[in-house]
Protein backbone atom coordinates (compact mmCIF):
# COMPACT_ATOMS: atom_id res chain seq x y z
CA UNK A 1 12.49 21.09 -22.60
CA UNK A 2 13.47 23.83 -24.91
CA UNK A 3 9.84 25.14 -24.44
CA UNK A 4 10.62 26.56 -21.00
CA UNK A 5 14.28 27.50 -21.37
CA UNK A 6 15.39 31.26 -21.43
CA UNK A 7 17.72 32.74 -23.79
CA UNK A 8 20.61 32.16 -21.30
CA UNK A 9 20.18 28.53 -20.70
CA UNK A 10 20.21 28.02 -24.62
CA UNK A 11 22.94 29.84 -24.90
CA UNK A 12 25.05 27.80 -21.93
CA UNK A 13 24.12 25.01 -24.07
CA UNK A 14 25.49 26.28 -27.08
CA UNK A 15 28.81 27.29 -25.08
CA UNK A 16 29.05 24.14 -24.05
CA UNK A 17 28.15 22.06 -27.82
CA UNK A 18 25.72 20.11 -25.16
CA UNK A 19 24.34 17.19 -28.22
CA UNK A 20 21.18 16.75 -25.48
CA UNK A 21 19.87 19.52 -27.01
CA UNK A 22 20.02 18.90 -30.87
CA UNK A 23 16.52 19.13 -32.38
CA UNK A 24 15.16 20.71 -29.85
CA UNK A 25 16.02 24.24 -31.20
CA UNK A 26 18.20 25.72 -33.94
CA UNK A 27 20.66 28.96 -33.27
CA UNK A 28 20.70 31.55 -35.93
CA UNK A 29 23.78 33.93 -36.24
CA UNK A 30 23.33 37.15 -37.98
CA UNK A 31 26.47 37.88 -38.26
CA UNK A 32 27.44 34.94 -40.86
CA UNK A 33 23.36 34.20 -42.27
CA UNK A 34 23.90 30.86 -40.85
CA UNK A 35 21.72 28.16 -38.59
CA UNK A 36 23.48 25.19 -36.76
CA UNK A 37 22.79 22.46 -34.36
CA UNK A 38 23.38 23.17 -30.23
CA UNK A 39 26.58 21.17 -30.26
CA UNK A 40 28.05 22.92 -33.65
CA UNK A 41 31.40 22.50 -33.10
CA UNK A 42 32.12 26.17 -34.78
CA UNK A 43 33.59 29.19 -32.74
CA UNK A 44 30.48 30.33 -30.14
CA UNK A 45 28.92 33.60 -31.72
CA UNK A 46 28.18 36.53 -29.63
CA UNK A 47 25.18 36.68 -27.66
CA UNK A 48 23.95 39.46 -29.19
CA UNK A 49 24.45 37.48 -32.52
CA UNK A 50 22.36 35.01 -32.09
CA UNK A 51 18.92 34.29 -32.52
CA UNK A 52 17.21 31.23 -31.08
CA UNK A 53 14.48 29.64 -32.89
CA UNK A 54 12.11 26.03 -31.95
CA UNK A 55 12.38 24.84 -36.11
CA UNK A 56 14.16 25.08 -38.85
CA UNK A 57 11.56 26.03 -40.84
CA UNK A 58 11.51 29.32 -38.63
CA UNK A 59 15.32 30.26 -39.26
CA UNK A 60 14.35 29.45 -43.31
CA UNK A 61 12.12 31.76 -42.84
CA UNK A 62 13.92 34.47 -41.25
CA UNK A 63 16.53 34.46 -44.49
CA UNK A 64 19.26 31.67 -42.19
CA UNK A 65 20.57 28.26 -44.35
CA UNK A 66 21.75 25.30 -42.44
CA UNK A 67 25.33 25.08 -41.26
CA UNK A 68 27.60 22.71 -43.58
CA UNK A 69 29.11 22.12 -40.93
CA UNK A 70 26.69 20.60 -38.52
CA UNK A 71 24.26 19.85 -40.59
CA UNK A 72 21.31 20.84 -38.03
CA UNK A 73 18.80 19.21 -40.48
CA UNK A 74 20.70 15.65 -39.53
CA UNK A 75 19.47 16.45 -35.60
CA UNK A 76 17.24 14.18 -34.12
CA UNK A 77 13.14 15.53 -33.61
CA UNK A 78 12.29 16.99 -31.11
CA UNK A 79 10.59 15.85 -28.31
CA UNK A 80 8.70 18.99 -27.66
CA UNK A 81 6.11 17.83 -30.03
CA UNK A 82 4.78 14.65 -27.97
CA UNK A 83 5.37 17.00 -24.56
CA UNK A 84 2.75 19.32 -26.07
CA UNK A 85 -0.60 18.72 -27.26
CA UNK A 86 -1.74 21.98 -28.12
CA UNK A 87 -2.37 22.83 -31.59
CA UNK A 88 1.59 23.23 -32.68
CA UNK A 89 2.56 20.19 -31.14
CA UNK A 90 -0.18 18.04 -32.87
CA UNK A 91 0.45 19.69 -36.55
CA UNK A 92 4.01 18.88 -36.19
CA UNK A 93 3.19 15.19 -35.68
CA UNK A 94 0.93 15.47 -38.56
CA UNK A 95 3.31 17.09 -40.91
CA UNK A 96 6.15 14.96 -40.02
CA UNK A 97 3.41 11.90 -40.90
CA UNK A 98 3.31 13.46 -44.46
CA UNK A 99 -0.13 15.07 -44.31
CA UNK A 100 0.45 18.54 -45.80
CA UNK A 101 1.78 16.37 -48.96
CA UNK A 102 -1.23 13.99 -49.27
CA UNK A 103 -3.94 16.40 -48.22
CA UNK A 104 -2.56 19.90 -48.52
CA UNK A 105 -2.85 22.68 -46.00
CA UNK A 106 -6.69 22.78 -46.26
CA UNK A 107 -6.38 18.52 -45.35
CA UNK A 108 -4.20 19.57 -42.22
CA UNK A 109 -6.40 22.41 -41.09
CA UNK A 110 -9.56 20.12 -41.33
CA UNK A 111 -7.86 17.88 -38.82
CA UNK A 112 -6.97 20.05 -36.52
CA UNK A 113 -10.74 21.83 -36.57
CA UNK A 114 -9.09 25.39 -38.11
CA UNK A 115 -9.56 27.45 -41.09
CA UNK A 116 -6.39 27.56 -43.29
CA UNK A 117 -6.23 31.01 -42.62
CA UNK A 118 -6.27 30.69 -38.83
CA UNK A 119 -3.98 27.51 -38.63
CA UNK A 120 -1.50 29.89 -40.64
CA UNK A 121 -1.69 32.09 -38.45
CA UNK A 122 -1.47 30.11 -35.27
CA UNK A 123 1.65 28.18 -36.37
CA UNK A 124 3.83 31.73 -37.86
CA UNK A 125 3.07 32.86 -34.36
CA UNK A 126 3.81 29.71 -32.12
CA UNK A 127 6.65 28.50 -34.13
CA UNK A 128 7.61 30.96 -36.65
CA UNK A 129 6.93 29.63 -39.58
CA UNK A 130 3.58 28.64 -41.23
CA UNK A 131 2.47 24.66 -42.43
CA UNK A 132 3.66 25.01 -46.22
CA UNK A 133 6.91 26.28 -44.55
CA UNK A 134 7.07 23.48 -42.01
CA UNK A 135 6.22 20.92 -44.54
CA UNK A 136 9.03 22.49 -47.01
CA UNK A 137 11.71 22.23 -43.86
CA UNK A 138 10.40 18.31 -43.36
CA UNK A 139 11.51 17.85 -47.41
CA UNK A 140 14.68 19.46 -47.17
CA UNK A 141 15.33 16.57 -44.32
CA UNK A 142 14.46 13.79 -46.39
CA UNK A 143 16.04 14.93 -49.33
CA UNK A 144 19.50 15.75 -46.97
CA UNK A 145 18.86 12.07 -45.62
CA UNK A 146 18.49 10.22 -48.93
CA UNK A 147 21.20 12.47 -50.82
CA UNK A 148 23.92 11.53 -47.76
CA UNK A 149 22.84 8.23 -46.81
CA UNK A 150 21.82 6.43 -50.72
CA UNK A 151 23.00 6.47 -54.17
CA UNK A 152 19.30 7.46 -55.52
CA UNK A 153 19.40 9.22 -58.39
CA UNK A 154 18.83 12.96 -57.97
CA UNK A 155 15.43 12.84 -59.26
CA UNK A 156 14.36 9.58 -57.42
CA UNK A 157 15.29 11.89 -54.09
CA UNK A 158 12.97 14.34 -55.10
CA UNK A 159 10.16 13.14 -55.62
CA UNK A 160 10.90 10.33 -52.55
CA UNK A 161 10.95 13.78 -50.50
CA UNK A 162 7.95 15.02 -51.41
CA UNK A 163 8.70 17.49 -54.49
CA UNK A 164 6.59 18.44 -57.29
CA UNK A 165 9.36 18.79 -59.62
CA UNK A 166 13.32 18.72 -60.00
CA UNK A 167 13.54 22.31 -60.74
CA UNK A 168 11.54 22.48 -56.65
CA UNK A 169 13.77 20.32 -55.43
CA UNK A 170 17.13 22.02 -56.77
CA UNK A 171 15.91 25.23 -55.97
CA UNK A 172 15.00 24.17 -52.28
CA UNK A 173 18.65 22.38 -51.53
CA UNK A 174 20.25 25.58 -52.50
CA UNK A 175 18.62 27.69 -50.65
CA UNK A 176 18.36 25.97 -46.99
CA UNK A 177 21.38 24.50 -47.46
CA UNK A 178 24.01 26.93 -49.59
CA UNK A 179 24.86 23.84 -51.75
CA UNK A 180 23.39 21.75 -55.14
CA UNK A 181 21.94 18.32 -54.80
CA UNK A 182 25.02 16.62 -55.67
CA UNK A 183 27.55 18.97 -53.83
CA UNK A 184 25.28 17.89 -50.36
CA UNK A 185 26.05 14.41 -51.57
CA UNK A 186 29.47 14.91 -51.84
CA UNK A 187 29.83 15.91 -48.09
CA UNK A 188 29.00 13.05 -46.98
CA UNK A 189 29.19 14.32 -43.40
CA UNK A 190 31.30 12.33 -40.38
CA UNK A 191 27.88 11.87 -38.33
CA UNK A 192 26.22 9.97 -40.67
CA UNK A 193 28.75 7.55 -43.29
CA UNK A 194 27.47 6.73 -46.26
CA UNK A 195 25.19 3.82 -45.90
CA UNK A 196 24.44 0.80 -47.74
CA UNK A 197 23.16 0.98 -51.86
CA UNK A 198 20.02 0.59 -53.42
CA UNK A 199 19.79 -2.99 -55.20
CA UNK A 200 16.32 -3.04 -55.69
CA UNK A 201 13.65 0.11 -57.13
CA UNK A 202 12.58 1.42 -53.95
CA UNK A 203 15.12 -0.50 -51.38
CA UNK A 204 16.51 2.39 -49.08
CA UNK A 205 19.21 1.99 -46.46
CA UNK A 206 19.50 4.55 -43.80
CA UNK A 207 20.91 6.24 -40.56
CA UNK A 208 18.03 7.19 -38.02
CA UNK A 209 19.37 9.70 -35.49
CA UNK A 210 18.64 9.43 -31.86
CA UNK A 211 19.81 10.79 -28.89
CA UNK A 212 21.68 8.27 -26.13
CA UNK A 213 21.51 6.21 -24.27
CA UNK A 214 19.00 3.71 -26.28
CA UNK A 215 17.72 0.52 -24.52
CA UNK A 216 17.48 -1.12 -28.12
CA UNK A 217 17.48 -4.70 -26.47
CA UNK A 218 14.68 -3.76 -24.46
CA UNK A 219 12.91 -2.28 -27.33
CA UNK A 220 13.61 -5.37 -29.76
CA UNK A 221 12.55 -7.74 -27.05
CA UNK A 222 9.02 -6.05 -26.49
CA UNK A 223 8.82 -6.58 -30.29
CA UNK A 224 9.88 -10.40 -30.20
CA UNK A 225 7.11 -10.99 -27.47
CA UNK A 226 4.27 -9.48 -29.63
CA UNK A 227 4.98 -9.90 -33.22
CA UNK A 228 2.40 -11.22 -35.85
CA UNK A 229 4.19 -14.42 -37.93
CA UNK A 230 3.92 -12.92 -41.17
CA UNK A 231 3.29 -9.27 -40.41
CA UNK A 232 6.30 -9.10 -38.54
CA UNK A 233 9.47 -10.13 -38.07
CA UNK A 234 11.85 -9.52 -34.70
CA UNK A 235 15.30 -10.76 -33.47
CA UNK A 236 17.03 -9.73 -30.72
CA UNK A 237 18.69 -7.30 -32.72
CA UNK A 238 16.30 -6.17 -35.27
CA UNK A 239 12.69 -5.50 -35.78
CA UNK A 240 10.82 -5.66 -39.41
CA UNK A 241 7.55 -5.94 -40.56
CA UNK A 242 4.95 -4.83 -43.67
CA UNK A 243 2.84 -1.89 -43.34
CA UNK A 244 0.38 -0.32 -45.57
CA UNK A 245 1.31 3.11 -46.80
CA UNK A 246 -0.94 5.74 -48.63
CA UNK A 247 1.90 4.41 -52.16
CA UNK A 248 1.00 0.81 -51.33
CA UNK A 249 2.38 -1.80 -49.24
CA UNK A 250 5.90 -1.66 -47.38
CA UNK A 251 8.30 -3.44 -45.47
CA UNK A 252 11.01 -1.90 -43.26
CA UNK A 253 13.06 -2.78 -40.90
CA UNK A 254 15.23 -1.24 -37.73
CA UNK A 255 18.31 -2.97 -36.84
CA UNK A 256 21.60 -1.10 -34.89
CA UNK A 257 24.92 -1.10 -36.82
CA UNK A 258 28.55 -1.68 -35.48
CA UNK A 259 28.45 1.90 -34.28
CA UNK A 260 25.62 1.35 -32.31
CA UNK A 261 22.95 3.78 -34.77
CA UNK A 262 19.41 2.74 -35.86
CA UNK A 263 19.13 1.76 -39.17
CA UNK A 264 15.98 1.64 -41.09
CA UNK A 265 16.07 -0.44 -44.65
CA UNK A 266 12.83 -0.41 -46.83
CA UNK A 267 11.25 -1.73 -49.45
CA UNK A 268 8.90 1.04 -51.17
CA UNK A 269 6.81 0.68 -54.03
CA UNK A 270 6.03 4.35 -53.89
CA UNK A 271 9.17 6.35 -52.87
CA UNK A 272 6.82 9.39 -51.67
CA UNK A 273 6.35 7.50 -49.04
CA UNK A 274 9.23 7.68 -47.55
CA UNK A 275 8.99 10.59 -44.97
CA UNK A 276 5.68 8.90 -43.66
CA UNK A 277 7.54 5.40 -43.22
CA UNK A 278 10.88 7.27 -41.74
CA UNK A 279 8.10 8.80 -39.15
CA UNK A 280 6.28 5.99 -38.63
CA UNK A 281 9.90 4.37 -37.51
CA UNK A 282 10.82 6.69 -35.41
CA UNK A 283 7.68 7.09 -33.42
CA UNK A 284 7.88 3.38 -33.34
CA UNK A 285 11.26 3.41 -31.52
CA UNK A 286 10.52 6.35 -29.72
CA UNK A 287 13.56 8.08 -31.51
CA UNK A 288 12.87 11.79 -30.77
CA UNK A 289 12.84 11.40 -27.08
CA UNK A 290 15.31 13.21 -25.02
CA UNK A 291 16.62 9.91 -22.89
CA UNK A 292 19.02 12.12 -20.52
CA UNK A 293 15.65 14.69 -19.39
CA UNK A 294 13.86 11.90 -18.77
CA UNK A 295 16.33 9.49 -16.87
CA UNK A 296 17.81 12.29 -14.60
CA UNK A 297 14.37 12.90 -13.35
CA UNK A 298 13.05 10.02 -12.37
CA UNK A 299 16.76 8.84 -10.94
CA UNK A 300 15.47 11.43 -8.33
CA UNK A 301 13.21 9.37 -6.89
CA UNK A 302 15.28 6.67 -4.21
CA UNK A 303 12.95 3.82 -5.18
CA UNK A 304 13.98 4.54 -8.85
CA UNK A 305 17.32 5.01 -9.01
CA UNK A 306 18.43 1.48 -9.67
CA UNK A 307 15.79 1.19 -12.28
CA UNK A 308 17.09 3.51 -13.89
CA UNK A 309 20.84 2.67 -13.93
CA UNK A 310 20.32 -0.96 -14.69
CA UNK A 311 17.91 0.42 -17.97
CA UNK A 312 19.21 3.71 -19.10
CA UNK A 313 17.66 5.42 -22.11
CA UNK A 314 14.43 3.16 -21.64
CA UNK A 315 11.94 3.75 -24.70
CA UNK A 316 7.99 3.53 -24.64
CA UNK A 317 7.19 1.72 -27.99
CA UNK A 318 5.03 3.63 -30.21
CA UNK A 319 2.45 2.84 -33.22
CA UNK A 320 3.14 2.05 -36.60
CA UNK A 321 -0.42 2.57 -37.26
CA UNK A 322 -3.19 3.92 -35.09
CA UNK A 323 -5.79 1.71 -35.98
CA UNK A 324 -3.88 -1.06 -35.92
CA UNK A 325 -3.02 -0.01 -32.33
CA UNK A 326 -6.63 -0.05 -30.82
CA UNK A 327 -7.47 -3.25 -32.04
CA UNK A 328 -4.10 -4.85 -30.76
CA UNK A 329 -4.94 -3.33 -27.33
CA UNK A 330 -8.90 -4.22 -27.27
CA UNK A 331 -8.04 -7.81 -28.10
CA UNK A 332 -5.25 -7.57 -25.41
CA UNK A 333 -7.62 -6.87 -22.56
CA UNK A 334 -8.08 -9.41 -19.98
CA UNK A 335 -5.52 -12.34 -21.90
CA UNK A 336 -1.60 -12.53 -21.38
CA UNK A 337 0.65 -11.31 -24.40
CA UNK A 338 1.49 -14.59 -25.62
CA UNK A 339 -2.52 -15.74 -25.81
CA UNK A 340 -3.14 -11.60 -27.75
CA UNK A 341 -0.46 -13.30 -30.28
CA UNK A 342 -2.38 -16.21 -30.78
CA UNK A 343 -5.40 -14.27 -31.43
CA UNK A 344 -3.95 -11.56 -33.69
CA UNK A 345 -1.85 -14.19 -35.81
CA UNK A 346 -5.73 -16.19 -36.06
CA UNK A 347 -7.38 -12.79 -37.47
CA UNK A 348 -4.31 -11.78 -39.59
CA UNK A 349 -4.05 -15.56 -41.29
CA UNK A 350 -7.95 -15.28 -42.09
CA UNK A 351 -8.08 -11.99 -42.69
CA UNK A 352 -4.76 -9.86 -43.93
CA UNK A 353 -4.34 -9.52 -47.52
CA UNK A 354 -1.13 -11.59 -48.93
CA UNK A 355 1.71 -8.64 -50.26
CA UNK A 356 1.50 -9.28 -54.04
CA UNK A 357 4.90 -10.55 -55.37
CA UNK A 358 6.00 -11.49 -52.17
CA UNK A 359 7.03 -15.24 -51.64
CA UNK A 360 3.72 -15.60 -49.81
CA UNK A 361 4.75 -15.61 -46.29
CA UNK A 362 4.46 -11.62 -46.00
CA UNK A 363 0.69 -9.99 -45.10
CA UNK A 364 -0.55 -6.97 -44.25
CA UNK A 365 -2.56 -6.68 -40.92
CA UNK A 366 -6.09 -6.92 -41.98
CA UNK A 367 -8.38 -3.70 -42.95
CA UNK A 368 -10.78 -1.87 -40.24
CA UNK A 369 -13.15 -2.84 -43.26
CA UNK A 370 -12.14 -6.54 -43.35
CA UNK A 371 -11.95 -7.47 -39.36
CA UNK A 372 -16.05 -5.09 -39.03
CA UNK A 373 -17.38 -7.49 -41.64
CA UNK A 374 -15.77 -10.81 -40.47
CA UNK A 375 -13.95 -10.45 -37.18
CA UNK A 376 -16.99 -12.58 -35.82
CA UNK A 377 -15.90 -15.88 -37.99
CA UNK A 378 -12.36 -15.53 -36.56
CA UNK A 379 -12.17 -14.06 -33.20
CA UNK A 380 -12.73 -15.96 -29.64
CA UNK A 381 -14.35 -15.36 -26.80
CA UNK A 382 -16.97 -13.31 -25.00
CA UNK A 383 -19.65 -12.58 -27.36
CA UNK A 384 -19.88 -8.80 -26.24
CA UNK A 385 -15.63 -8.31 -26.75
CA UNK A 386 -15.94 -9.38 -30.15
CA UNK A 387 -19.16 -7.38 -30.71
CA UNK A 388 -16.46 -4.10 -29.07
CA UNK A 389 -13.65 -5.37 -31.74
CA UNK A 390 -15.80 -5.55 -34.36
CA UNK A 391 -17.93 -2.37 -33.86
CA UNK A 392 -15.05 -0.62 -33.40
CA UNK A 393 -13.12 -1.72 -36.95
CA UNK A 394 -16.72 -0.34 -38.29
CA UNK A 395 -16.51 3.52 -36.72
CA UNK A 396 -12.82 3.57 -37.85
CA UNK A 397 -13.28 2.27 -41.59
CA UNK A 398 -16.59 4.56 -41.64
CA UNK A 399 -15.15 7.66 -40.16
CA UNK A 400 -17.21 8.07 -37.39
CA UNK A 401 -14.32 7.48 -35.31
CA UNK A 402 -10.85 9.05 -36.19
CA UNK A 403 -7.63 7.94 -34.58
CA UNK A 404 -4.61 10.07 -35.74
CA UNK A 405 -1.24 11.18 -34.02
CA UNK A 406 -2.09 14.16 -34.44
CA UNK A 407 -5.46 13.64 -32.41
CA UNK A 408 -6.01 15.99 -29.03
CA UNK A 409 -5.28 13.34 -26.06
CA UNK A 410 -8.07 14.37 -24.04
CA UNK A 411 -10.94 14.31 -27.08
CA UNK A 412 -9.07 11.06 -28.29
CA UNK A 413 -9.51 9.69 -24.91
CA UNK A 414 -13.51 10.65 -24.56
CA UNK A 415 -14.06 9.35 -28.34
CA UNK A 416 -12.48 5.89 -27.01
CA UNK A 417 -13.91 5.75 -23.94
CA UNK A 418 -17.58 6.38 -25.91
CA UNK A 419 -16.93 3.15 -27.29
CA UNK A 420 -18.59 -0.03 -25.92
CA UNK A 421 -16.28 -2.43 -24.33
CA UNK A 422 -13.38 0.39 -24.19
CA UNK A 423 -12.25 1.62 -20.39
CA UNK A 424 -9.64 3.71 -18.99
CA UNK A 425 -6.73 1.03 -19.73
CA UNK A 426 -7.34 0.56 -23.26
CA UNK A 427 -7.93 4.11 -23.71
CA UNK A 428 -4.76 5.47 -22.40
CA UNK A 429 -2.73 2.70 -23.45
CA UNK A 430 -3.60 3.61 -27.10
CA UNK A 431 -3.06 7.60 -26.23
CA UNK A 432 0.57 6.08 -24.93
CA UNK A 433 1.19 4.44 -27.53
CA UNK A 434 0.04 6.51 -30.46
CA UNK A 435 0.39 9.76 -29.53
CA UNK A 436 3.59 8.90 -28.20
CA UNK A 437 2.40 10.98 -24.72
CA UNK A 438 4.71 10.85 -22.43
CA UNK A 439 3.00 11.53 -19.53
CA UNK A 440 0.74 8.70 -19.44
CA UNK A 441 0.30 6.06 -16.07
CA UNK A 442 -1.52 2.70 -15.71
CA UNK A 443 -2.40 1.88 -12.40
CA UNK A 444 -5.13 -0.53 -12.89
CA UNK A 445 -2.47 -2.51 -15.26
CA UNK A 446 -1.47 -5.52 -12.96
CA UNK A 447 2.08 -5.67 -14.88
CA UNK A 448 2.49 -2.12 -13.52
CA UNK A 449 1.28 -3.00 -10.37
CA UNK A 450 3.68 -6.10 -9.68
CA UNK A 451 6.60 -4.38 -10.64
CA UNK A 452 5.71 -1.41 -8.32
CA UNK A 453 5.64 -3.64 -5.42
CA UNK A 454 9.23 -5.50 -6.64
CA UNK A 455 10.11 -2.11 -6.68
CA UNK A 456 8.85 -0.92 -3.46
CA UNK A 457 6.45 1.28 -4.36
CA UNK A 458 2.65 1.02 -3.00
CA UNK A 459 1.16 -1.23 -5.26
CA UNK A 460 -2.45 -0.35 -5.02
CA UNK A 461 -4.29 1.35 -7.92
CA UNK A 462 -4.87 4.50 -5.61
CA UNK A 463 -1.56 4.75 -3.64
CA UNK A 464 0.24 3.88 -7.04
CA UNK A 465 -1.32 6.71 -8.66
CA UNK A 466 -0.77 9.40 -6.12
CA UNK A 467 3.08 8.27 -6.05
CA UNK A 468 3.47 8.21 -9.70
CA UNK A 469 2.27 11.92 -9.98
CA UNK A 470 5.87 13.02 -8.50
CA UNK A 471 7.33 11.69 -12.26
CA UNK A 472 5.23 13.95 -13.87
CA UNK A 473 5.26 14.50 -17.07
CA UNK A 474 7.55 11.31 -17.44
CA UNK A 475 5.16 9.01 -16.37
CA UNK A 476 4.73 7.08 -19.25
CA UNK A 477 8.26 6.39 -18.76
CA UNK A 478 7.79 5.24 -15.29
CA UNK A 479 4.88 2.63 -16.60
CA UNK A 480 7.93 1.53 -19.31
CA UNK A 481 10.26 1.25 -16.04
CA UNK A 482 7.71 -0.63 -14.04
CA UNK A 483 6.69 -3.17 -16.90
CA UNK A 484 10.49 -4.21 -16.77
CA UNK A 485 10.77 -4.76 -13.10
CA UNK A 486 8.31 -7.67 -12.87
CA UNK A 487 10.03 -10.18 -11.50
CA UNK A 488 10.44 -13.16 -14.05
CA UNK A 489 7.65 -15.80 -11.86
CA UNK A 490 5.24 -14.37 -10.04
CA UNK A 491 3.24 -16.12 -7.77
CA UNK A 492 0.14 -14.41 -6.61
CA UNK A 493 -3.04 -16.18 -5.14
CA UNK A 494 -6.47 -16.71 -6.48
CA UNK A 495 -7.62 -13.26 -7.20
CA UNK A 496 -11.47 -11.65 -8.17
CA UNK A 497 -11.86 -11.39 -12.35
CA UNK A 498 -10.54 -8.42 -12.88
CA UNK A 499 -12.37 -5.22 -14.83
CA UNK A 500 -13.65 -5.56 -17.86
CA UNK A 501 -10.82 -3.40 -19.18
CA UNK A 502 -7.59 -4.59 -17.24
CA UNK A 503 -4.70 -5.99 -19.23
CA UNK A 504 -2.91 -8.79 -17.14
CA UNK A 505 -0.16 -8.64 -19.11
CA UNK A 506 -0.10 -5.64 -21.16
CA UNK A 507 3.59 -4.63 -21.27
């Protein structure tokens, strides 16, 4: 975790062009008033050339553009900003989500329970640079993205990243990167080929970078076992679905080419969408993590060590929308995955809007507004669950409940838990799964538990937990780990109902 390295274990990494670390800092060099990427393949500077910084935006700041070599803006995210949930770490997820764009600075500060002022200040001293410098650094990406990876027009890129004008947008390119628009384009660089064209307005083909290994099949099967007919779409080697963007709606999909990269293609009615939808995917795929941290640790561990090497680079799915998420997991409590489907394919066909100019087939999940006024005509079951579902679509399409990425985990997790018909489970399987926390364990989930005891781990809520703290803070990995090793039949006998907030099978 860059976080906690020194300026000598950075530098061994630069020495030795180690990819691992790519994203997860940049390395200024004084001498030539350049930035790169940990594995630049460029002559190693001095050490008392360099300058280490945790974000781009910071080396922009300090008067460094971005190699054209390396092209450290083509880097995977980094995972730092799901390992920490202070104040940094949740306005980088918010920024990367587009917020400083929709809402401005003041809309960002609000969230995070700042004054401009003091959020400015925070950030410039954590991380070097301050929101409307972050946010700037997160347009230069997706402009570098679509200019290398489409044939957009110039001016279609600028406004998809997030400019206010062309003249912005030229100005911007040439100064992080040392290039126009169009001479960026024309080095199309080796790590990312040029990718398919445009054939439609808004239809975008691109590379998303990750760091290896990636356990795409296991990814794309946990997909398959949960997807909504008409929402979404998966294969065994592809993923797509619609998804309601602040431009309109939008359909995307994540597929791996020949070469073994994640490709999203989209459909956009409002191209400014674009760098919400791009993070959206890659939280969704869990794109950002740093696979190689997080399998050498818990390889460690004797009773994990095949786990590991039968599934390296394992993924914990994240959220294409948070609110979307909680009701998926409240109506997942108690039922297997395949009887959730049932129910969330009933409440979508009733109650998801139909994508206009669509062939009629595609919806949109339905609104917090829609499922509060009529979830109780569609939904099944206990009277008091579908009073929960239903009251709690009403506090999120009110506002009296907010459910962001860029939420604090522990007052996300007491706002949930305030909830009727919301426990532990349901709580921190949404914190999991939207935040994108990585340090998150289930022991009351019985999927969890039955592949602890194939594994040979104490099985037993309390036992589990104590063992599972040695992973820390990859424990949300371990749950991922654990949900795989359930053996394909398992026979148990007649057991007590379980608590009201248990998930059978909730992998």
């Amino acid at each position: 975790m860059s976080m906690q390295m020194s300026f000598d274990e950075r530098y061994r990494a630069i020495d030795s062009r180690d990819a691992r670390f790519d994203g997860q800092f940049v390395t200024a060099v004084r001498s030539t008033g350049i930035y790169c990427r940990p594995s630049c393949p460029a002559r190693t500077p001095k050490p008392a050339n360099v300058t280490f910084y945790p974000t781009s935006a910071a080396a922009h700041e300090a008067g460094y553009r971005a190699c054209k070599r390396c092209l450290p803006e083509a880097a995977p995210g980094s995972p730092e900003w799901n390992l920490r949930s202070d104040t940094a770490g949740r306005a980088m997820r918010l920024i990367a989500d587009g917020v400083v764009e929709r809402e401005g600075v003041p809309g960002l500060a609000a969230r995070l329970g700042y004054s401009p002022r003091h959020l400015t200040r925070l950030l410039t001293s954590e991380l070097g640079a301050g929101p409307l410098a972050l946010s700037r650094a997160q347009r230069a990406h997706t402009a570098r993205m679509l200019l290398v990876g489409t044939d957009l027009p110039a001016a279609d890129v600028a406004f998809s990243a997030g400019f206010a004008s062309v003249r912005q947008f030229n100005d911007t390119i040439r100064e992080v990167f040392g290039m126009t628009p169009l001479a960026l384009r024309a080095r199309r660089h080796a790590l990312e080929t040029r990718a398919l064209e445009a054939h439609a307005p808004g239809a975008i083909d691109l590379v998303l970078p990750h760091r290896g290994p990636l356990d795409a099949e296991g990814l794309f099967a946990w997909m398959a076992a949960r997807a909504i007919p008409g929402v979404e779409t998966a294969t065994p080697s592809s993923f797509a679905r619609m998804l309601r963007l602040p431009g309109g709606p939008a359909w995307f999909r994540l597929r791996l080419d020949q070469a073994g990269r994640v490709r999203l293609s989209a459909r956009l009615p409002h191209l400014g969408d674009l760098t919400t939808l791009v993070s959206r995917a890659r939280r969704l795929f869990d794109l950002d993590a740093d696979p190689i941290a997080v399998d050498e640790a818990l390889a460690q561990h004797p009773e994990l060590a095949l786990l590991v090497g039968a599934v390296p680079g394992i993924r914990v799915p994240g959220a294409a929308d948070p609110h979307e998420m909680l009701i998926r997991a409240m109506i997942g409590q108690q039922i297997t995955v395949a009887a959730a489907r049932t129910a969330l394919t009933r409440l979508t066909d009733e109650l998801g809007e139909t994508v206009e100019g669509s062939d009629g087939d595609d919806r949109l999940f339905p609104t917090m507004a829609a499922i509060a006024e009529r979830g109780h005509e569609v939904l099944r079951g206990p009277a008091a669950r579908i009073r929960a579902v239903t009251g709690a679509a009403a506090a999120l399409a009110d506002g009296s409940l907010t459910l962001t990425t860029g939420d604090d985990g522990a007052d996300q997790r007491a706002a949930l838990l305030a909830l009727p018909g919301v426990g532990p489970w349901t709580a921190d399987y949404v914190r999991m799964r939207v935040l994108g926390d990585p340090d998150v364990f289930l022991p009351g989930d019985v999927a969890v538990r039955a592949g602890a005891a194939a594994t040979g781990i104490p099985s037993a809520p309390t036992t589990l937990t104590a063992w599972a703290a040695r992973t820390a803070p990859w424990r949300s990995y371990l749950t991922a780990h654990l949900w795989r090793a359930v053996p394909p039949r398992v026979t148990t006998p007649p057991r007590r109902r379980p608590p009201a907030d248990t998930a059978p099978q909730s992998r």
